[in-house]
N, C-alpha and C. Protein backbone atom coordinates (compact mmCIF):
# COMPACT_ATOMS: atom_id res chain seq x y z
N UNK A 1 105.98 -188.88 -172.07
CA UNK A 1 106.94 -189.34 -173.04
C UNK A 1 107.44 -190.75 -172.73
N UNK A 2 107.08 -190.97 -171.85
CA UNK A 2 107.56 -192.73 -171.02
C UNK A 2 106.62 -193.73 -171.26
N UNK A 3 105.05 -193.24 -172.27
CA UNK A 3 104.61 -193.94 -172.04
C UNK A 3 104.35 -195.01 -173.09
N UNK A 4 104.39 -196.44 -172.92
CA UNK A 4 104.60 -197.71 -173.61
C UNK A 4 103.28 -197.22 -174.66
N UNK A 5 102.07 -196.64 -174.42
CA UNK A 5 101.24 -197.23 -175.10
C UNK A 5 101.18 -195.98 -176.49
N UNK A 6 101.98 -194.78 -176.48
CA UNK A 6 101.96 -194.00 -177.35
C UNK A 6 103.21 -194.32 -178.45
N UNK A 7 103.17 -194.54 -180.16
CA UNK A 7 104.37 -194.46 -181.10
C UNK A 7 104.99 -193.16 -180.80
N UNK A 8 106.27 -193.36 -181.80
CA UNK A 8 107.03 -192.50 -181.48
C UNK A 8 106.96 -191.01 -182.82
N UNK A 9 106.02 -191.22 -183.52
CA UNK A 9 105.20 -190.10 -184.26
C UNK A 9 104.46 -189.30 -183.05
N UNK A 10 103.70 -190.19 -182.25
CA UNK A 10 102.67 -189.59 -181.39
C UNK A 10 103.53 -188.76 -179.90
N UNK A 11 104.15 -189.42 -180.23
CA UNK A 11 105.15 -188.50 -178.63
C UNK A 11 105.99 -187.72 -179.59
N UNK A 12 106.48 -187.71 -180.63
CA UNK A 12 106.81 -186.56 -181.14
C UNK A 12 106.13 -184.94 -181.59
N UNK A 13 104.62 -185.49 -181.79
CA UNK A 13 103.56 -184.88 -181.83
C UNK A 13 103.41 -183.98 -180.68
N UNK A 14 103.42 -184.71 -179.94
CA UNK A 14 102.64 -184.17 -178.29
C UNK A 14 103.77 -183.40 -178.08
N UNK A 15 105.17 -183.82 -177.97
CA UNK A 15 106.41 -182.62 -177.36
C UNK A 15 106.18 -181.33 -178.21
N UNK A 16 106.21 -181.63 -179.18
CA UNK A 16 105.78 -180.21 -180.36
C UNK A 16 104.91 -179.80 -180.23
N UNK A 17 103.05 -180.16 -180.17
CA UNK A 17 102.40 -179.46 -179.86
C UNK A 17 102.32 -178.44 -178.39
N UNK A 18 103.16 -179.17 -177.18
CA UNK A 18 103.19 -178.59 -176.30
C UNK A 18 104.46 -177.51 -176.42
N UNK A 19 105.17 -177.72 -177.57
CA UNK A 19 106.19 -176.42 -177.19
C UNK A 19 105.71 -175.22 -178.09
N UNK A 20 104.77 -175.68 -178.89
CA UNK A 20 104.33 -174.73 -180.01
C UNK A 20 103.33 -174.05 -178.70
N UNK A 21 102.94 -174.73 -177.92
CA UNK A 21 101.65 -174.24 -176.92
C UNK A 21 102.58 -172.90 -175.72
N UNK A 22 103.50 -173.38 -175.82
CA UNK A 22 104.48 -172.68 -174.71
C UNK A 22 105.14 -171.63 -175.35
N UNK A 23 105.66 -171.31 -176.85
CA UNK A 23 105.91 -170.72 -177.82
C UNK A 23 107.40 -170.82 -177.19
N UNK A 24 107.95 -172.02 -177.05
CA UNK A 24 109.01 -172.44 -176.59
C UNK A 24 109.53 -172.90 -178.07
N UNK A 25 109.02 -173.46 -178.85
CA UNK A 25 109.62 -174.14 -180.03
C UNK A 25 110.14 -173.64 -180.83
N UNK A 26 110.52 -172.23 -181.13
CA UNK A 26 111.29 -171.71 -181.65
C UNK A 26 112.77 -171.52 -181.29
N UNK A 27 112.94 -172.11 -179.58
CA UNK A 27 114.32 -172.07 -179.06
C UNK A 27 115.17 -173.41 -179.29
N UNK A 28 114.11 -174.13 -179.24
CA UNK A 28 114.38 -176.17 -178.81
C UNK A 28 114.68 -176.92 -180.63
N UNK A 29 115.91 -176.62 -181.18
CA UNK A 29 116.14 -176.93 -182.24
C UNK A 29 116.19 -178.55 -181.86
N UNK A 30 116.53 -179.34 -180.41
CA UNK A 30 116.38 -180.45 -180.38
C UNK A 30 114.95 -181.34 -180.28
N UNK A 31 114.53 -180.25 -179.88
CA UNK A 31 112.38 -180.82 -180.26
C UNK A 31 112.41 -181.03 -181.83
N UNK A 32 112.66 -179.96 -182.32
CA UNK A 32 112.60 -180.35 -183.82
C UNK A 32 113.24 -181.44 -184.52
N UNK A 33 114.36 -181.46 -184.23
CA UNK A 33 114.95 -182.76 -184.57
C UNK A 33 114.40 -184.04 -184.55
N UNK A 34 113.72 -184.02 -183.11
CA UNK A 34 112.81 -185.18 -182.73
C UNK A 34 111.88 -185.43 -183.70
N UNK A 35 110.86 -184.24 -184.11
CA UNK A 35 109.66 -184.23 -184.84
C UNK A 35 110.54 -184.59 -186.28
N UNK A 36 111.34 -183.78 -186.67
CA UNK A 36 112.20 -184.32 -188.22
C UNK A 36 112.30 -185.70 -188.66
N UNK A 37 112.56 -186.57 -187.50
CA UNK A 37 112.72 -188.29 -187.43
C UNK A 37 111.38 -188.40 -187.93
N UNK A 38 110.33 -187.95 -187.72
CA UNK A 38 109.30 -188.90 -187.33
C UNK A 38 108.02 -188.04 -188.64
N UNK A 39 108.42 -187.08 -188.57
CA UNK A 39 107.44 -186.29 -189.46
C UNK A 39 108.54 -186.18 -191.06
N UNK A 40 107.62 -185.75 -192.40
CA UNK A 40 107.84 -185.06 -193.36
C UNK A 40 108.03 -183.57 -192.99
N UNK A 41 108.90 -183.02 -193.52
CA UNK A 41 108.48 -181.15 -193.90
C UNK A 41 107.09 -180.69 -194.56
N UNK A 42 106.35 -181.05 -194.96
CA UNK A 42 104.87 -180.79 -194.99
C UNK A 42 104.19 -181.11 -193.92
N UNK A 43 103.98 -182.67 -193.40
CA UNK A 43 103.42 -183.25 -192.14
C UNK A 43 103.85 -181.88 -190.70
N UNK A 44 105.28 -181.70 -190.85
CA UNK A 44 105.94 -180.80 -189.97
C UNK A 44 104.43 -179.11 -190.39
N UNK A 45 104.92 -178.64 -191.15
CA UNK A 45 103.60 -177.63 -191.39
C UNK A 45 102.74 -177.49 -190.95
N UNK A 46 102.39 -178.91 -191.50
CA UNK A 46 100.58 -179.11 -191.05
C UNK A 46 100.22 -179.27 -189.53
N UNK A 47 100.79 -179.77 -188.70
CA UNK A 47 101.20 -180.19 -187.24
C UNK A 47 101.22 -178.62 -186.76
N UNK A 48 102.05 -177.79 -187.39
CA UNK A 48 102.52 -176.67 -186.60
C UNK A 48 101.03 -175.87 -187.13
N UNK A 49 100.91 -175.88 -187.93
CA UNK A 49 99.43 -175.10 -187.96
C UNK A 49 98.48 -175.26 -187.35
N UNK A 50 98.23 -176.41 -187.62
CA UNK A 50 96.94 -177.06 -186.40
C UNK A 50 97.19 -177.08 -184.86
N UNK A 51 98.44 -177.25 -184.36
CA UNK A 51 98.57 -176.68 -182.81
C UNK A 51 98.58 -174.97 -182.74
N UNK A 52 99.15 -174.31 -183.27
CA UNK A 52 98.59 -172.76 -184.10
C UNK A 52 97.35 -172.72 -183.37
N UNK A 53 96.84 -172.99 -184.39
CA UNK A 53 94.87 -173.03 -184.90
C UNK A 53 94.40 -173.44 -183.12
N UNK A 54 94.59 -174.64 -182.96
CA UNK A 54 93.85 -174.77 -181.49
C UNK A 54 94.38 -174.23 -180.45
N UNK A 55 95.56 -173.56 -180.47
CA UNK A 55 96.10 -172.64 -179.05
C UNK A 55 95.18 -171.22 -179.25
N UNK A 56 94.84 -171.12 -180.45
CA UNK A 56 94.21 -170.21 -180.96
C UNK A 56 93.04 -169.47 -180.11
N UNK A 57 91.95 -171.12 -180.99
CA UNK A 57 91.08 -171.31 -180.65
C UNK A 57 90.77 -171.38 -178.73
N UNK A 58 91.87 -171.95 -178.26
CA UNK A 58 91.59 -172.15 -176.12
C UNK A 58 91.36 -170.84 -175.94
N UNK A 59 92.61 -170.08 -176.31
CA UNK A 59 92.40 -168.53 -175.93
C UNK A 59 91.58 -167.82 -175.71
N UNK A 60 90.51 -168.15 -177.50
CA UNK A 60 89.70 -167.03 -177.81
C UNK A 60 88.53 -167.26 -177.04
N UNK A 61 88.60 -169.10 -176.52
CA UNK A 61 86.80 -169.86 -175.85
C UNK A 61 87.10 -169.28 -174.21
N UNK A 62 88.56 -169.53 -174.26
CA UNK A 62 88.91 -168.88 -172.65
C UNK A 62 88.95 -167.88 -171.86
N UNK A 63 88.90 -166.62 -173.46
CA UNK A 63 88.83 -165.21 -172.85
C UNK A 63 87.26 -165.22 -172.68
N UNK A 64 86.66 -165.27 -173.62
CA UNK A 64 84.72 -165.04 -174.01
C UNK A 64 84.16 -166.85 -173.16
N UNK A 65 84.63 -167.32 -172.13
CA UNK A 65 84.19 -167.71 -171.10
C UNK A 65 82.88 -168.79 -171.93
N UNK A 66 83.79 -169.55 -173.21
CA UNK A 66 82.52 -170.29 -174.05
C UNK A 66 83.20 -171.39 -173.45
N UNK A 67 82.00 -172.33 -173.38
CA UNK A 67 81.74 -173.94 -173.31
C UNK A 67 82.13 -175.02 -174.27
N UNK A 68 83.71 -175.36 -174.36
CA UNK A 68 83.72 -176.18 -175.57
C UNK A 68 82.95 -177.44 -175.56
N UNK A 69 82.22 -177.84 -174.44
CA UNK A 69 81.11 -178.82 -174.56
C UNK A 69 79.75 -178.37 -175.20
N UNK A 70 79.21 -177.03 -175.20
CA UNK A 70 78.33 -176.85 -175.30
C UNK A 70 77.86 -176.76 -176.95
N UNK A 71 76.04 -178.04 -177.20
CA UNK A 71 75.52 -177.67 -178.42
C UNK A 71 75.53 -176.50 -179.34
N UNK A 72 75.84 -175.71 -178.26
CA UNK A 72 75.14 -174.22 -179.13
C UNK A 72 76.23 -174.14 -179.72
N UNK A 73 77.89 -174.20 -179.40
CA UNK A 73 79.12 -174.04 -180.19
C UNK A 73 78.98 -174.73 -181.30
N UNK A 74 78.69 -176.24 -181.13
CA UNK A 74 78.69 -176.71 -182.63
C UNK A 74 77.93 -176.65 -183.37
N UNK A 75 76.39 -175.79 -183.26
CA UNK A 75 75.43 -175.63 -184.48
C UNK A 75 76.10 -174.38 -185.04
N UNK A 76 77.00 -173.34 -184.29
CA UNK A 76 77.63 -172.38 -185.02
C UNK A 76 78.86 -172.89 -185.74
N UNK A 77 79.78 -173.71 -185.11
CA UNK A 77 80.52 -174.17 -186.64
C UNK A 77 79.70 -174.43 -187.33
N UNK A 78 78.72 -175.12 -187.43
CA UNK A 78 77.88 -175.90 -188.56
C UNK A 78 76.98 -175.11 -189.94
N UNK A 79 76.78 -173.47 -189.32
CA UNK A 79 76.18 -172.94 -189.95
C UNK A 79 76.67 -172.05 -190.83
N UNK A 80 77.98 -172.36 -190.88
CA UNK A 80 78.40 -171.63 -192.00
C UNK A 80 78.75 -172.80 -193.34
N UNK A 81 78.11 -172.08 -194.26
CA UNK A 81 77.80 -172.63 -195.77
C UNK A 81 78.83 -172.14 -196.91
N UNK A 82 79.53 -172.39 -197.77
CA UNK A 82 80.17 -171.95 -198.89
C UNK A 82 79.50 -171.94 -200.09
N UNK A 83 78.62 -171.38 -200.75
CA UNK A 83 78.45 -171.41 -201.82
C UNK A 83 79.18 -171.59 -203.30
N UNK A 84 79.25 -171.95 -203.45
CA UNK A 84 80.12 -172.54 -204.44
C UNK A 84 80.64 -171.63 -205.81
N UNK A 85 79.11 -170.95 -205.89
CA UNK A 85 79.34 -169.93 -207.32
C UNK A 85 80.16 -169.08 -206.34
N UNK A 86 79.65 -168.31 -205.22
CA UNK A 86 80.14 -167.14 -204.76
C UNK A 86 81.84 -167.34 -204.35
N UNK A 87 82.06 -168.53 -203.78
CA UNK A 87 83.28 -168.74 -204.07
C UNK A 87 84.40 -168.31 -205.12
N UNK A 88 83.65 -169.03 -206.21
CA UNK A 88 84.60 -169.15 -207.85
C UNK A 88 84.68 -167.52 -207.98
N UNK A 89 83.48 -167.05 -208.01
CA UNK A 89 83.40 -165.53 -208.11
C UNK A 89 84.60 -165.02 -207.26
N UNK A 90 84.61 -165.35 -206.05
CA UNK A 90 85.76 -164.66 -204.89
C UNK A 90 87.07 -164.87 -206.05
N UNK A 91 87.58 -166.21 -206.05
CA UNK A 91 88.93 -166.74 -206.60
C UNK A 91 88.85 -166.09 -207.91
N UNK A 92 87.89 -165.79 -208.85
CA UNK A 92 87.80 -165.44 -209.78
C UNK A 92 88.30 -164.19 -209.85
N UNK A 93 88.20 -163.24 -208.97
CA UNK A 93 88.25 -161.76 -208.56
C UNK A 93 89.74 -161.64 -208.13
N UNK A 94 90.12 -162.53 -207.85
CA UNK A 94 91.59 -162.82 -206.77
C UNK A 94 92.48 -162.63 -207.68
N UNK A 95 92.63 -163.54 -208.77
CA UNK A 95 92.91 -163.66 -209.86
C UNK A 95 93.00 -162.63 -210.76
N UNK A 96 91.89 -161.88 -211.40
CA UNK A 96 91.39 -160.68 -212.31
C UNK A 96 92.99 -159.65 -211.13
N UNK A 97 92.51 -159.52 -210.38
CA UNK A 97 93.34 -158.42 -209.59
C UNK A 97 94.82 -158.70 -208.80
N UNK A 98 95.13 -159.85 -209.64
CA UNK A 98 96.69 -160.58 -209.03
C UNK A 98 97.91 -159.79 -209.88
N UNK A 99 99.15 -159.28 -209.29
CA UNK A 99 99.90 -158.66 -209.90
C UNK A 99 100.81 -159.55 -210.70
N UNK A 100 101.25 -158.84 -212.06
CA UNK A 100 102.04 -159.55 -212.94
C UNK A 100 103.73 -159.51 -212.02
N UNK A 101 103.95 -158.93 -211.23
CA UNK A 101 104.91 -159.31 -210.71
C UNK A 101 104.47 -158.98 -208.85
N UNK A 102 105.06 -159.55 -208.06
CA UNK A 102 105.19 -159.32 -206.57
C UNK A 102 105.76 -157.97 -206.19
N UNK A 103 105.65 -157.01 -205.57
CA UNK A 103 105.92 -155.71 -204.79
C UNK A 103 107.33 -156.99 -203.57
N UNK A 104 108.51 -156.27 -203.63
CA UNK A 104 109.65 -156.66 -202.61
C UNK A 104 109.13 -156.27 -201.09
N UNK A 105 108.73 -157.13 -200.36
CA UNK A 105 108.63 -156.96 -199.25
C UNK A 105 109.46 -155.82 -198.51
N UNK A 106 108.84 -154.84 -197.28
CA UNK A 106 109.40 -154.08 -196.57
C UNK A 106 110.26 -154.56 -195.20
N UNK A 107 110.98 -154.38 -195.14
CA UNK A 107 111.98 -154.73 -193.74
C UNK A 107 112.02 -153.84 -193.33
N UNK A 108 111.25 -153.32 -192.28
CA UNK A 108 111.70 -152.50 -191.43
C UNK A 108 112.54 -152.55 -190.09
């Protein structure tokens, strides 16, 4: 956080991604504050998702003992394809079967 050569978006970044990493950031209303200066409430989202997503991701390469250097990881991101009709079809279906009103969530 001392250091000259990072903005102050980017060290706001890094304190948040590391408290989102610690699942500390739900206590540190003054981390947030920090990130509030420097981020939007969407930007804020997107930030918290994507540190999400890659604490995620360490876990899952860390339990199953995978190589995030290794070729073979990235021809498997690579090989997944979206088809485009089968898509519309999905959203299409999503849609056909979407309720005219929302069911009230359960609190238990």
């Amino acid at each position: 956080m001392e250091s000259g050569v990072l903005s102050g978006r980017q060290k706001a970044a890094a304190l948040w991604a590391e408290h989102v990493a610690k699942n500390t950031a739900k206590d540190r209303d003054d981390v947030f504050e920090i990130l509030a200066k420097q981020f939007t409430e969407p930007e804020i989202v997107e930030l918290t998702l994507l540190c999400g997503w890659r604490n995620m991701r360490t876990r899952f390469h860390d339990s199953l003992h995978l190589d995030l250097e290794s070729h073979d990881f990235e021809s498997v991101g690579g090989a997944v394809k979206v088809d485009p009709k089968n898509f519309k079809r999905y959203l299409e279906k999503i849609l056909q079967d979407w309720p005219d009103e929302m069911p009230e969530p359960k609190l238990d």
